[in-house]
N, C-alpha and C. Protein backbone atom coordinates (compact mmCIF):
# COMPACT_ATOMS: atom_id res chain seq x y z
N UNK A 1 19.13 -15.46 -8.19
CA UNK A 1 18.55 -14.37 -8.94
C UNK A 1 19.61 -13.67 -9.78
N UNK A 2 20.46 -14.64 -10.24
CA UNK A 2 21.63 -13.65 -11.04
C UNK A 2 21.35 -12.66 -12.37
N UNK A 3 19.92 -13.09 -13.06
CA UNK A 3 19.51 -12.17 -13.76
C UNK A 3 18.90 -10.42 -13.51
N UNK A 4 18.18 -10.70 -12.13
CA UNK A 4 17.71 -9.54 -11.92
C UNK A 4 19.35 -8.90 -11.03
N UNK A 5 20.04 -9.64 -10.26
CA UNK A 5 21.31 -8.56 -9.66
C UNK A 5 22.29 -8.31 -10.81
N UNK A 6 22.31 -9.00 -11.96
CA UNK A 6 22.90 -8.06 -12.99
C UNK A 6 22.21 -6.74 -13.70
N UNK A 7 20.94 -7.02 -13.90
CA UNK A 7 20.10 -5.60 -14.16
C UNK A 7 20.60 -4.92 -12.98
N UNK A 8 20.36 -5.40 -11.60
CA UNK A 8 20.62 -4.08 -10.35
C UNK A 8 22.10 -3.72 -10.87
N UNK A 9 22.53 -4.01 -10.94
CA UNK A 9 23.89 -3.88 -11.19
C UNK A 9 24.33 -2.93 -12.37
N UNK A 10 23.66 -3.26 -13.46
CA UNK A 10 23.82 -2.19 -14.32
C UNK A 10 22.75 -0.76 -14.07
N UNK A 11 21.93 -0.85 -13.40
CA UNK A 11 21.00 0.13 -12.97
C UNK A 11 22.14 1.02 -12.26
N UNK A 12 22.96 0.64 -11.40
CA UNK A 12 24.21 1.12 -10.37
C UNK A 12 25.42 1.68 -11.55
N UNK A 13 25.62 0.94 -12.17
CA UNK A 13 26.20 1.26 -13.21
C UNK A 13 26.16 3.08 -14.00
N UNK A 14 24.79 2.79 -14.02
CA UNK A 14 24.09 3.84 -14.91
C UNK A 14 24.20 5.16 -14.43
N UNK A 15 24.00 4.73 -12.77
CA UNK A 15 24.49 6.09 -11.98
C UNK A 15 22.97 6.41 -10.98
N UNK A 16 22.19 4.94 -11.32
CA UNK A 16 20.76 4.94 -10.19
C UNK A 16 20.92 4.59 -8.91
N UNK A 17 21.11 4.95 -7.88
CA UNK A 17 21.03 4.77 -6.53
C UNK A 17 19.75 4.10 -6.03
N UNK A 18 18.60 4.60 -6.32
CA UNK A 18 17.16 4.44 -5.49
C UNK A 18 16.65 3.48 -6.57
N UNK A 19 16.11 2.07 -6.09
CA UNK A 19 15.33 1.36 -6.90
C UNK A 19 14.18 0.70 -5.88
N UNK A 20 13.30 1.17 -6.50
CA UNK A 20 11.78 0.40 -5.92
C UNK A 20 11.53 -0.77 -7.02
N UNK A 21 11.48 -2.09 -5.86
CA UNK A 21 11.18 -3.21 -6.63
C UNK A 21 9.80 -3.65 -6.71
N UNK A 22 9.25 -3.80 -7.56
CA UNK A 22 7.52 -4.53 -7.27
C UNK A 22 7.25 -6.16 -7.28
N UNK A 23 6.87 -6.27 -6.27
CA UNK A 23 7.12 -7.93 -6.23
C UNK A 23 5.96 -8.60 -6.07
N UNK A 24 5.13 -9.73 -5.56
CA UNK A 24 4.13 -10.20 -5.29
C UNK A 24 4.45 -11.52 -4.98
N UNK A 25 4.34 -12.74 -5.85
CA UNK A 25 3.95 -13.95 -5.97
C UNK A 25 5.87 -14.15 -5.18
N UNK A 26 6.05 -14.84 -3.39
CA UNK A 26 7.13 -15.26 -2.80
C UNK A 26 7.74 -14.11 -2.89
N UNK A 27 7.38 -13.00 -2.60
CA UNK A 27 8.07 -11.32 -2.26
C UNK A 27 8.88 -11.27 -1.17
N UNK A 28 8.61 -11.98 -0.18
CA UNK A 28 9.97 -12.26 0.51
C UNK A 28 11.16 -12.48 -0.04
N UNK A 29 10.87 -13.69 -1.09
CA UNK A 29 12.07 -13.86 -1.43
C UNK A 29 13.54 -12.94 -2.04
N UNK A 30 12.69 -12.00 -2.75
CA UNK A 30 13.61 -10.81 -2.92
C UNK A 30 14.14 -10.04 -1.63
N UNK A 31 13.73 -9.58 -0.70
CA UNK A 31 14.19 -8.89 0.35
C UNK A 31 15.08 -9.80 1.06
N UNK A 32 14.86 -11.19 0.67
CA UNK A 32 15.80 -11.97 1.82
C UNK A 32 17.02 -12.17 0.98
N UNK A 33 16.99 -12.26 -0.41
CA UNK A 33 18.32 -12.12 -1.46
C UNK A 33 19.24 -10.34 -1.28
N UNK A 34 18.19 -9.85 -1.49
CA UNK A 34 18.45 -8.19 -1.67
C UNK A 34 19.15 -7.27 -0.55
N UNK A 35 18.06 -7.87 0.47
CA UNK A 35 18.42 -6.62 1.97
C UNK A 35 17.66 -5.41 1.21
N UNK A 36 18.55 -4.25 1.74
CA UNK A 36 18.44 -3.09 1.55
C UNK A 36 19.00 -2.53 0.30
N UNK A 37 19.92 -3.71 -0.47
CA UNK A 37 20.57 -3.01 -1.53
C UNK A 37 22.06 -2.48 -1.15
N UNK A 38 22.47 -2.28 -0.21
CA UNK A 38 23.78 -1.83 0.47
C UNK A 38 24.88 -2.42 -0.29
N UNK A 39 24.97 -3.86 -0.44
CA UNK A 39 25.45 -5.03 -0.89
C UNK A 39 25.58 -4.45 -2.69
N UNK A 40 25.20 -3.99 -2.85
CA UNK A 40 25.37 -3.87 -4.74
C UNK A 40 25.08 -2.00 -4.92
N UNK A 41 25.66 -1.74 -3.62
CA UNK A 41 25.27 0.11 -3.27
C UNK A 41 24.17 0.66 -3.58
N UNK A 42 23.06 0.15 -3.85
CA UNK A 42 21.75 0.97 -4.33
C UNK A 42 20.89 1.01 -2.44
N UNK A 43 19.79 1.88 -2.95
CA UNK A 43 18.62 1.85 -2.13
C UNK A 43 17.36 1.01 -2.23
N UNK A 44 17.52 -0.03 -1.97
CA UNK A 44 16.30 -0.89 -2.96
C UNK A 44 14.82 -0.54 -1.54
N UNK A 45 14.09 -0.34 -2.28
CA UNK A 45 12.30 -0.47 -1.24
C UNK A 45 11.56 -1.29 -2.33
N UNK A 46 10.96 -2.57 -1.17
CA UNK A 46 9.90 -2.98 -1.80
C UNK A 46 8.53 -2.56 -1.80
N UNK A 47 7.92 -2.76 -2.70
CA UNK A 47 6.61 -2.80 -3.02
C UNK A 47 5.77 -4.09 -3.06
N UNK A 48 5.22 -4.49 -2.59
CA UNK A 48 4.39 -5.86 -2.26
C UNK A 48 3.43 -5.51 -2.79
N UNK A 49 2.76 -6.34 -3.72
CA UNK A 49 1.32 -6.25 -4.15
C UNK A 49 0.59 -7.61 -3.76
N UNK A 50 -0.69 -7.38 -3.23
CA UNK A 50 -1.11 -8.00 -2.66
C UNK A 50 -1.81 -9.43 -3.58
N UNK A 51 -2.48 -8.27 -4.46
CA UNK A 51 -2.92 -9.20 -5.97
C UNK A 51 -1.91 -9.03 -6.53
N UNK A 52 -1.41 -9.76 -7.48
CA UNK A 52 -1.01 -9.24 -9.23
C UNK A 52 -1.98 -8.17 -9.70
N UNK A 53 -1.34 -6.89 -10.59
CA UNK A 53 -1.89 -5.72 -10.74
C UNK A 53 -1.02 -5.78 -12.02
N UNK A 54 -0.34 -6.22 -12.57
CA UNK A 54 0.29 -6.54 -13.68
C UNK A 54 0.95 -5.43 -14.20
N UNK A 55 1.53 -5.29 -15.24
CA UNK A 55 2.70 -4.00 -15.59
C UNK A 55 2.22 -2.17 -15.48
N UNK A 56 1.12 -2.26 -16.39
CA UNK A 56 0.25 -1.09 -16.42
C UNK A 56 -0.23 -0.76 -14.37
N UNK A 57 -0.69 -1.55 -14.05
CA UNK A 57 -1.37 -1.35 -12.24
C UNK A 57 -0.14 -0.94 -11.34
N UNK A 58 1.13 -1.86 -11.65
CA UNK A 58 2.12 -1.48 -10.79
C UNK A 58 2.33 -0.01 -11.38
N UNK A 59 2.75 0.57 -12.69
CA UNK A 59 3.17 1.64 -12.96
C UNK A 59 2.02 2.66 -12.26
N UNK A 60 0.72 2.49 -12.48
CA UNK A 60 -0.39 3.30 -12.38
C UNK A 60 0.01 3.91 -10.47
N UNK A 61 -0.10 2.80 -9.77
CA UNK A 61 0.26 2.96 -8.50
C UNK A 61 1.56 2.99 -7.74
N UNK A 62 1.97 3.81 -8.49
CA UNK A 62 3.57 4.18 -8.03
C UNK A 62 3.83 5.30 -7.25
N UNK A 63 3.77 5.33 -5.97
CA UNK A 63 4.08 6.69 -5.47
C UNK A 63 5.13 6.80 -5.60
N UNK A 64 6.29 6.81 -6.14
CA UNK A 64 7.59 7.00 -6.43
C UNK A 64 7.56 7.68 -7.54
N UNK A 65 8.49 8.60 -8.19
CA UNK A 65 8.46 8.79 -9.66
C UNK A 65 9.02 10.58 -9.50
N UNK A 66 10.12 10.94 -10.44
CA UNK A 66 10.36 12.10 -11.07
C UNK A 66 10.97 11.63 -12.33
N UNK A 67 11.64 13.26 -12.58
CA UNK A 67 12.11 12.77 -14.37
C UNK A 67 12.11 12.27 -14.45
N UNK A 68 13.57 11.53 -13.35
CA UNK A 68 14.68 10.64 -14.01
C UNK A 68 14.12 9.15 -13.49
N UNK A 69 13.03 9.32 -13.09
CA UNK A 69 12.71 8.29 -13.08
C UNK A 69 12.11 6.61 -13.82
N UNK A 70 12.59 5.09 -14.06
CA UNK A 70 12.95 4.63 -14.77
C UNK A 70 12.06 3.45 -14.48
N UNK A 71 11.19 2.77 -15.36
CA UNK A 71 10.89 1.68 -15.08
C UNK A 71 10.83 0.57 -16.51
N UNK A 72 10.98 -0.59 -15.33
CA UNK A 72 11.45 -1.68 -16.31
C UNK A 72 10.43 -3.08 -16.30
N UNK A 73 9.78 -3.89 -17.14
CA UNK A 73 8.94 -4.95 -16.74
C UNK A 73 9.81 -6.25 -17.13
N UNK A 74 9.54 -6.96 -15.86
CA UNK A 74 10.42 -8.38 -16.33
C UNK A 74 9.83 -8.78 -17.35
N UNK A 75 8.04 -8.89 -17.58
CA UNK A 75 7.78 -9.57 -18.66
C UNK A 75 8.53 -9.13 -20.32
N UNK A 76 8.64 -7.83 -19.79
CA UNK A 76 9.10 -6.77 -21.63
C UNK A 76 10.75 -7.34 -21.87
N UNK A 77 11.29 -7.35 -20.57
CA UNK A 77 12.63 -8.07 -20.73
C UNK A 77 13.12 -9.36 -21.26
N UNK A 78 12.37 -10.06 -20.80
CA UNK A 78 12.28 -11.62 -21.00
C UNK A 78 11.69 -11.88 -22.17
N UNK A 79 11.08 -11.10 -23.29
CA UNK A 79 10.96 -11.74 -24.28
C UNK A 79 10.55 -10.27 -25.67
N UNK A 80 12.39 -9.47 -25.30
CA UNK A 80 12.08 -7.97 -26.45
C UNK A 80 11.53 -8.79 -28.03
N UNK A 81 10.79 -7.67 -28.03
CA UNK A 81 10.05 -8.10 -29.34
C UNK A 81 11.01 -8.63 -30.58
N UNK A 82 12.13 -8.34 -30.43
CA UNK A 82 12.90 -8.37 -31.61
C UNK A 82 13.69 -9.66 -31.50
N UNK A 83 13.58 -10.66 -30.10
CA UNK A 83 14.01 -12.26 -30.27
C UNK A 83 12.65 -12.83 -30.19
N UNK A 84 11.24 -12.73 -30.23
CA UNK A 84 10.49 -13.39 -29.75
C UNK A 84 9.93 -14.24 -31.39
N UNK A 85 10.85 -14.11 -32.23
CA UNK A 85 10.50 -15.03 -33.62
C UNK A 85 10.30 -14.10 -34.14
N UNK A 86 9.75 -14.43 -35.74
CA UNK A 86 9.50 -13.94 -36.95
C UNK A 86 8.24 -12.56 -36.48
N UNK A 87 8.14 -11.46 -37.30
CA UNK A 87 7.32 -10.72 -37.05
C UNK A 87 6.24 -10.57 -38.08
């Protein structure tokens, strides 16, 4: 997962401690890479969704959240509008 522990990584960077991850489809698999987050100094908690609830559902159902609070979608990452070709 070297893409998403470099995002954690710059998230740590930034000066974020607490990250709630939303996972679903092999959600284990993150907690068994991750732990607790200790390992890259953050607080990571998962979120398991049972269905896919997709970007908007995960945000909608977030009991987490103040100001400074920050969210990010792998899908928006993986393809910023500005490499995804001609506009």
């Amino acid at each position: 997962m070297p893409y998403l522990e470099h995002l954690l990584s710059r998230i740590r960077e930034a000066g974020m401690r607490h990250v709630v991850l939303g996972t679903s489809y092999r959600a284990e698999t993150f907690e068994e890479y991750f732990g607790d987050g200790t390992d890259l100094g953050l607080e990571i908690e998962y979120v398991v969704e049972d269905e896919p609830l997709g970007t908007v559902g995960r945000s909608a159902t977030s009991t987490t959240g103040s100001d400074t609070t920050r969210r990010w979608s792998s899908t928006a990452m993986c393809c910023p509008a500005w490499t995804c070709g001609p506009s």
